[in-house]
N, C-alpha and C. Protein backbone atom coordinates (compact mmCIF):
# COMPACT_ATOMS: atom_id res chain seq x y z
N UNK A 1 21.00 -36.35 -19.19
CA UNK A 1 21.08 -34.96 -19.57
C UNK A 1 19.68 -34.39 -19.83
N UNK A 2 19.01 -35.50 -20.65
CA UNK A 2 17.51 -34.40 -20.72
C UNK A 2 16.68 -34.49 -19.72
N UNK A 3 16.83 -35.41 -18.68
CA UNK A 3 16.32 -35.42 -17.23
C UNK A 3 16.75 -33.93 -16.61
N UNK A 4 17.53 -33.63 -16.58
CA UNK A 4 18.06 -32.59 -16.06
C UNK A 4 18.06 -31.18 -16.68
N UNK A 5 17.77 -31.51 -17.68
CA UNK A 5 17.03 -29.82 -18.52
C UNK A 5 15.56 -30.03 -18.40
N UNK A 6 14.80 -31.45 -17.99
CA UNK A 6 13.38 -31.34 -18.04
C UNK A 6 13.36 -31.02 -16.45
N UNK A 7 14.19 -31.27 -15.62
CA UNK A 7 14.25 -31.38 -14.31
C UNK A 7 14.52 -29.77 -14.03
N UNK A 8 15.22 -28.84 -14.43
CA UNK A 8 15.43 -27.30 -14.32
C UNK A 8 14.43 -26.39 -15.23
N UNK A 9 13.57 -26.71 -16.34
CA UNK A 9 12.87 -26.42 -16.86
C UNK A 9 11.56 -26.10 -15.88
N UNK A 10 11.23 -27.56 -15.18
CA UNK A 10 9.97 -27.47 -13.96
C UNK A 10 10.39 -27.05 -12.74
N UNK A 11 11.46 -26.72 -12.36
CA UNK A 11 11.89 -25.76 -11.13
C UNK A 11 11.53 -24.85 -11.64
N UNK A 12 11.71 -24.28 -12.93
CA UNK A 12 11.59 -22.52 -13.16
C UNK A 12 10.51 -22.02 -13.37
N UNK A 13 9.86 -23.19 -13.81
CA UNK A 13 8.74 -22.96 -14.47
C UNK A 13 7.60 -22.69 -12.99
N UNK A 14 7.88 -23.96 -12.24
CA UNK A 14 7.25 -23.53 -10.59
C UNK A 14 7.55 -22.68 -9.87
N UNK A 15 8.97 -21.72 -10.03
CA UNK A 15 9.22 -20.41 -9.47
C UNK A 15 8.66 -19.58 -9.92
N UNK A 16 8.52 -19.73 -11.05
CA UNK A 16 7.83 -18.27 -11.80
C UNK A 16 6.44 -18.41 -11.35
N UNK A 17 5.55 -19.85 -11.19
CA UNK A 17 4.33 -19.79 -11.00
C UNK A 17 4.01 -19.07 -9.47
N UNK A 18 4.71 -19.67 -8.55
CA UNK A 18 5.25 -19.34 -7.30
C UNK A 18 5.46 -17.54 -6.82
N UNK A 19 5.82 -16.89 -7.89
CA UNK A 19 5.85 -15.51 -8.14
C UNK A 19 4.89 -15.06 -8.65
N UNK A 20 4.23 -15.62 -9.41
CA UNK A 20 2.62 -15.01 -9.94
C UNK A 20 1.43 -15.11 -9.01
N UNK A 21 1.31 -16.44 -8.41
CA UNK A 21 1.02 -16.16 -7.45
C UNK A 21 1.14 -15.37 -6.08
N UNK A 22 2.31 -14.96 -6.01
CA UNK A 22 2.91 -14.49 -4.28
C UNK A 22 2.04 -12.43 -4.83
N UNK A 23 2.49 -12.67 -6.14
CA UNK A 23 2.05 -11.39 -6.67
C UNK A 23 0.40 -11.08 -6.59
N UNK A 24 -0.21 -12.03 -7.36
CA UNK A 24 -1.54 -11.92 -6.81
C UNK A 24 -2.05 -11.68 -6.01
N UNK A 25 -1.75 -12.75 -4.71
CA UNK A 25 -1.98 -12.48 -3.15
C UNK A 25 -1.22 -11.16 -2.64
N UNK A 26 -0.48 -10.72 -2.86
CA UNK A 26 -0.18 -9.15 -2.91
C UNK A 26 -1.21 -7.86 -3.40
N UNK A 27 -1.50 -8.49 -4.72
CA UNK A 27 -2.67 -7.45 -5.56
C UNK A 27 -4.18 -7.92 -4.59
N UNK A 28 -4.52 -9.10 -4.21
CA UNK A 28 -5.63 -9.22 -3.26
C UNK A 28 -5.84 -8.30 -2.44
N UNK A 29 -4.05 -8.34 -1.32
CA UNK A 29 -4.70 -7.74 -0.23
C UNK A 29 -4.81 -6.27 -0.48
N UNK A 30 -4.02 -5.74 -1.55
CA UNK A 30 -3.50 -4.55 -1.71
C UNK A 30 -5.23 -3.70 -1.63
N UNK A 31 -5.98 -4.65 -2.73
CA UNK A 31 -7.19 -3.93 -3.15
C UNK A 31 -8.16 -4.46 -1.66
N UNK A 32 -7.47 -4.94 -0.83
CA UNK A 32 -8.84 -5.23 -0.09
C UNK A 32 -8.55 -4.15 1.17
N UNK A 33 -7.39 -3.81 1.59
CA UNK A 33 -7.34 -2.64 2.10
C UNK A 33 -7.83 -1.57 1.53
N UNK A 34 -7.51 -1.10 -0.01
CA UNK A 34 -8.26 0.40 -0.68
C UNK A 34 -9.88 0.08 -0.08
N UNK A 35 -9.94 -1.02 -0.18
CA UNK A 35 -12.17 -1.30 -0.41
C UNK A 35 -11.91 -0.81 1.44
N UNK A 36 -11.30 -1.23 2.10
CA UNK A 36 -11.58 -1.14 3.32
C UNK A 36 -11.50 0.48 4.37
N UNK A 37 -9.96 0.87 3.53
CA UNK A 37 -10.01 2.17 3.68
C UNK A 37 -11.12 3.27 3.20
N UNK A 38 -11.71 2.84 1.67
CA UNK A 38 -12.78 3.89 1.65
C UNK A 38 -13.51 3.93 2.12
N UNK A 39 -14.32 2.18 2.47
CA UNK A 39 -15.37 2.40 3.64
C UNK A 39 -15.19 3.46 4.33
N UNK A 40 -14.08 3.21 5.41
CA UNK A 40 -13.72 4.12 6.70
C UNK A 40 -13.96 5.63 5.87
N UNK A 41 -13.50 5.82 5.13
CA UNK A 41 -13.41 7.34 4.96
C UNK A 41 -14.70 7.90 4.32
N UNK A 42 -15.31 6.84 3.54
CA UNK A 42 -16.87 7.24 3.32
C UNK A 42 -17.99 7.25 4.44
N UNK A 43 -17.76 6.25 5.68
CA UNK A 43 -18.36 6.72 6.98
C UNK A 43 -17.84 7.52 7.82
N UNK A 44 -16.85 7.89 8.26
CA UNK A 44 -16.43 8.95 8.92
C UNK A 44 -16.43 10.42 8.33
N UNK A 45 -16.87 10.68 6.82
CA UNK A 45 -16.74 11.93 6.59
C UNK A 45 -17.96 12.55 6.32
N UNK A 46 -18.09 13.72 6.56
CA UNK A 46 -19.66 14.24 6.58
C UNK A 46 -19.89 14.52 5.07
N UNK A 47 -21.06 14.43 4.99
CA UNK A 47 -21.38 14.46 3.30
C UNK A 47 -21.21 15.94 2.71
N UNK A 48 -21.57 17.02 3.31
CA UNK A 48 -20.69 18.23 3.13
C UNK A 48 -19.33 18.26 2.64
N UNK A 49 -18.65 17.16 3.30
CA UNK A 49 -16.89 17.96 2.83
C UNK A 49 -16.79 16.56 2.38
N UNK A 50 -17.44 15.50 1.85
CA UNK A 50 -17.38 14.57 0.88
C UNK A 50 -16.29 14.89 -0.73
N UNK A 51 -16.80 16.03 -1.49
CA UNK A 51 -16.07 16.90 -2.52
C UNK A 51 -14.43 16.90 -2.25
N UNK A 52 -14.69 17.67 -1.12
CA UNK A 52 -13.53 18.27 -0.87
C UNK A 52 -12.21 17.13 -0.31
N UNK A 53 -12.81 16.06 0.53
CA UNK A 53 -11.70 15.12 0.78
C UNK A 53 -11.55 14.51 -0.57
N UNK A 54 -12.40 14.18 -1.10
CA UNK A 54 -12.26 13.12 -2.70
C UNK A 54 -10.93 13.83 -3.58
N UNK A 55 -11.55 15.43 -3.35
CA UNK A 55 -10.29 15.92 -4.41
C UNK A 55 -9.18 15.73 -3.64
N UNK A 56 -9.15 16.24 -2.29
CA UNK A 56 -7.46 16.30 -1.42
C UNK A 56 -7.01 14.88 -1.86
N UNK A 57 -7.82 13.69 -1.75
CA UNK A 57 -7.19 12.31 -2.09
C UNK A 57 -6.72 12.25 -3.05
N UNK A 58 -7.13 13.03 -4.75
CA UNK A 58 -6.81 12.29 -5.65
C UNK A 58 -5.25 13.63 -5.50
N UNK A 59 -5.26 14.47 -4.96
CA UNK A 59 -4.25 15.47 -5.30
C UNK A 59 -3.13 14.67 -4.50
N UNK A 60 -3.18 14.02 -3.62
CA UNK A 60 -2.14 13.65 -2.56
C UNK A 60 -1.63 12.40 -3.83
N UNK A 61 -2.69 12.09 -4.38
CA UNK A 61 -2.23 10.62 -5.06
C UNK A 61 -1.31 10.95 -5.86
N UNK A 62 -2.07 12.29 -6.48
CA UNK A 62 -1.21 12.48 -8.10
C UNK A 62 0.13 12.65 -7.84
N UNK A 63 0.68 13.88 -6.41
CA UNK A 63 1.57 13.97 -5.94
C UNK A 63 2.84 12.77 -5.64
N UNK A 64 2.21 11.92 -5.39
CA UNK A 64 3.22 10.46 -4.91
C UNK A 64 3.40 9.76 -6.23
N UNK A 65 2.20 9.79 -6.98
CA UNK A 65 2.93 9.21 -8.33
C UNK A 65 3.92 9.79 -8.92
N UNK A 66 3.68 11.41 -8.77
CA UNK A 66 4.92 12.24 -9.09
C UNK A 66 6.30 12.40 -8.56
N UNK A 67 6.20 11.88 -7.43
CA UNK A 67 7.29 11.97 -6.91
C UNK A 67 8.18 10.43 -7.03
N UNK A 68 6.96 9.16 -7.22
CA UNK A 68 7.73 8.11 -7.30
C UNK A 68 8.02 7.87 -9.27
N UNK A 69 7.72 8.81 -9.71
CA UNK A 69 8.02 8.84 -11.33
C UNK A 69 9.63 9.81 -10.93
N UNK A 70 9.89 11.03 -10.22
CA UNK A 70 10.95 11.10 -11.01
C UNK A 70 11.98 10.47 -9.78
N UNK A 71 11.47 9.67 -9.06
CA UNK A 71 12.73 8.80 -8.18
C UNK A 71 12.80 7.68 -9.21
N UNK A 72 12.28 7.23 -9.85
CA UNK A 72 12.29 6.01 -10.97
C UNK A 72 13.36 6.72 -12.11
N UNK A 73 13.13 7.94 -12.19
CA UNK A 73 14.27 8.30 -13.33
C UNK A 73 15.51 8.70 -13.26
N UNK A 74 15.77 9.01 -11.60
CA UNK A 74 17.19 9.75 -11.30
C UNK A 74 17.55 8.21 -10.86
N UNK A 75 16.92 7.17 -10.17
CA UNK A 75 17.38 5.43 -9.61
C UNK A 75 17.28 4.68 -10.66
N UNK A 76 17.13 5.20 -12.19
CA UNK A 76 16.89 3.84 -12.93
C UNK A 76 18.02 2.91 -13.02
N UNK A 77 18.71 3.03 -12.88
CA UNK A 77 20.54 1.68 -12.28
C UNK A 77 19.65 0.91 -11.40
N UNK A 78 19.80 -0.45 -11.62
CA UNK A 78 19.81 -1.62 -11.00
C UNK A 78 20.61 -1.61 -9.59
N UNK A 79 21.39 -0.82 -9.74
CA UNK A 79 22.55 -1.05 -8.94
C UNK A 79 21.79 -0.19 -7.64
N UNK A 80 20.72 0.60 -7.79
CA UNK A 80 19.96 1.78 -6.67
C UNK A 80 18.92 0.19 -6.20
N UNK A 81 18.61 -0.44 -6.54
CA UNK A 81 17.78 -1.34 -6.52
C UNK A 81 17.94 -1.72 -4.42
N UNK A 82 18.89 -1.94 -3.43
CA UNK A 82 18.85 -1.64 -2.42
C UNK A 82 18.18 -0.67 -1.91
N UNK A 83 18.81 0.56 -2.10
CA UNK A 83 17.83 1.83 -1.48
C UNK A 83 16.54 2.19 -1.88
N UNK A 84 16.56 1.71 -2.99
CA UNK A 84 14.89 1.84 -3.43
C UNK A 84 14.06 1.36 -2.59
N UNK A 85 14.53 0.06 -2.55
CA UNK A 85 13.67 -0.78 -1.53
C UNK A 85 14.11 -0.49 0.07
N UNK A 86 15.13 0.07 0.75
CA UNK A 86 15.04 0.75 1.87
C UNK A 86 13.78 1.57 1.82
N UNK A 87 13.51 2.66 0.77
CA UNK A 87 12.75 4.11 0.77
C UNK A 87 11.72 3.39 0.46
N UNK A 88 11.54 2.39 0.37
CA UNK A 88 9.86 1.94 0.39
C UNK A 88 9.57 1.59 1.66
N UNK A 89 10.35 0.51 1.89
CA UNK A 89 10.30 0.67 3.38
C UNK A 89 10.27 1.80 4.65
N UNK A 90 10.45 2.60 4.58
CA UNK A 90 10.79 3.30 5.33
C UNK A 90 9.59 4.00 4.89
N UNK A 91 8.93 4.20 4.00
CA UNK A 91 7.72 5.25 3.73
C UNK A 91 6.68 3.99 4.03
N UNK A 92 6.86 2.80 4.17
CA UNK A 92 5.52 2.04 4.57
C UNK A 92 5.35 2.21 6.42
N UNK A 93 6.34 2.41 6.69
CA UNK A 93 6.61 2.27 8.49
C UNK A 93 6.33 3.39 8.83
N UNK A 94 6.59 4.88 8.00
CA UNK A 94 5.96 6.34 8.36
C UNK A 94 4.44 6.30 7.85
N UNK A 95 4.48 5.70 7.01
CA UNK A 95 2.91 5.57 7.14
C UNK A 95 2.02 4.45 8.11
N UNK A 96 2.49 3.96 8.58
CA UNK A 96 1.94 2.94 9.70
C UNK A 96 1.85 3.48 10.96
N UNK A 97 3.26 4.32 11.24
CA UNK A 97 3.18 4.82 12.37
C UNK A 97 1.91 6.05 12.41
N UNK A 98 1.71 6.85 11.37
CA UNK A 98 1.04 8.20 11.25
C UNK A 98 -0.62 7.57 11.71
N UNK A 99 -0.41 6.18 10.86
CA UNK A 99 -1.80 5.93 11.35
C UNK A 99 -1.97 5.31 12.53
N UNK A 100 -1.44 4.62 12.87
CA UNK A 100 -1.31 4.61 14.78
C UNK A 100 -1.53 5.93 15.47
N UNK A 101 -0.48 6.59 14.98
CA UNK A 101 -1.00 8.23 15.67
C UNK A 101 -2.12 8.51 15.75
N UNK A 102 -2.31 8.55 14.21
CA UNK A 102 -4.23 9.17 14.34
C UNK A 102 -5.36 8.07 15.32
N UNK A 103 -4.97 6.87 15.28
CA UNK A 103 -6.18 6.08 15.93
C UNK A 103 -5.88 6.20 17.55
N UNK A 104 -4.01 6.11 18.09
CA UNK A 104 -4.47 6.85 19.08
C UNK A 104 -5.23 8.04 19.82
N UNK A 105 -4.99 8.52 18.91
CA UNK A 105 -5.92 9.87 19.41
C UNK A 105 -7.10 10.10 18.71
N UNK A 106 -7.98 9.77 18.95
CA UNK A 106 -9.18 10.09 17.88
C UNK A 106 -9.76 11.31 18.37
N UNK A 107 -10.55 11.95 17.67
CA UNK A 107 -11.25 13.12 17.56
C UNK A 107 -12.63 13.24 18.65
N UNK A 108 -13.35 13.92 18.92
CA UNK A 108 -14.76 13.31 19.14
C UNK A 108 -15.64 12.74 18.56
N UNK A 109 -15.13 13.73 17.15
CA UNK A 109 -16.40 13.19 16.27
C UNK A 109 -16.39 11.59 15.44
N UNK A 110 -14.58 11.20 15.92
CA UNK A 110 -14.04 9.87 15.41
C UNK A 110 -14.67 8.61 16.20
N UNK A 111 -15.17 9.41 17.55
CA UNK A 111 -15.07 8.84 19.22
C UNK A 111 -16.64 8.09 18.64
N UNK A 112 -17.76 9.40 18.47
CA UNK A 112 -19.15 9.05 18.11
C UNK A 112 -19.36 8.16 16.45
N UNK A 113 -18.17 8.24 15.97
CA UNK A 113 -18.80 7.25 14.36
C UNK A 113 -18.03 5.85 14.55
N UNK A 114 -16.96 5.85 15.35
CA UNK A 114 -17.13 4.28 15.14
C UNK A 114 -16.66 4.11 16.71
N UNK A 115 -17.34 2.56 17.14
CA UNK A 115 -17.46 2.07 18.56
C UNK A 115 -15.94 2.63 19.22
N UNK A 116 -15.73 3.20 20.35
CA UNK A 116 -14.88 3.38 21.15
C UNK A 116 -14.81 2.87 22.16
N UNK A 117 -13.22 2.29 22.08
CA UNK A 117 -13.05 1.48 23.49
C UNK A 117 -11.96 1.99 24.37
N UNK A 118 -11.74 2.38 25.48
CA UNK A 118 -10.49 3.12 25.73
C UNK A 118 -9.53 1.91 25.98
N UNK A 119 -10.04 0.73 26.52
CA UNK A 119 -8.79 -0.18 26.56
C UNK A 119 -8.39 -1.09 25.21
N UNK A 120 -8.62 -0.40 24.55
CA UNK A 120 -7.61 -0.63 23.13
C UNK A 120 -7.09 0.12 22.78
C-alpha cells in the first residue's frame, strides 16, 4: 500500500514537473518570437513613423486584452472551456494566414529592406 501512494505520489509529482516545463518551453518560444517580431518591425519601419506604429501596437494590444477580458467573463463556466479553446484556435490560424498574406505580397519598400527572392 505505501508502495503505491509513494508510487502515485511520483507520477504526479513528474506530471506536474512535465507541465512546468512544457509551459516554459511555451513562455521561451513565445518571447523569442516578440524579440524576433520587433526586430522585423524596428527594421522595416522608417524612423519617422517609428511613434506612430509603437502607439498603433500598444492600442491594438490594449484592444485584445480587452476583448479577451470580457470573453473571460461572459465564458467563465468550465463547461465553455471547448470553445474557448476552438476561438483561440481559430484566431491563431487568422492570424497566420494574414501573415502569409502580407509576405506574399510584399510592398516595394518590403522588396528593398529585406533580401527578396521570388522563388519563395
Amino acid at each position: 500500500m505505501a508502495n503505491q501512494i509513494l508510487s502515485n505520489l511520483l507520477t504526479l509529482n513528474l506530471c506536474k514537473l512535465l507541465c512546468l516545463f512544457l509551459q516554459i518551453l511555451s513562455r521561451l518560444g513565445h518571447m523569442s518570437y516578440d524579440v524576433v517580431g520587433a526586430q522585423i518591425i524596428q527594421t522595416g519601419i522608417p524612423s519617422s513613423k517609428a511613434n506612430l506604429i509603437g502607439t498603433t501596437e500598444v492600442a491594438v494590444a490594449s484592444l485584445a486584452e480587452s476583448l479577451m477580458l470580457g470573453v473571460a467573463i461572459i465564458a467563465n463556466d468550465p463547461s465553455h472551456f471547448g470553445c474557448l479553446a476552438m476561438l483561440s484556435l481559430l484566431s491563431v490560424v487568422g492570424a497566420a494566414w494574414m501573415f502569409c498574406r502580407w509576405l506574399l505580397n510584399p510592398t516595394d519598400e518590403q522588396k528593398s529592406l529585406f533580401s527578396y527572392h521570388p522563388q519563395f
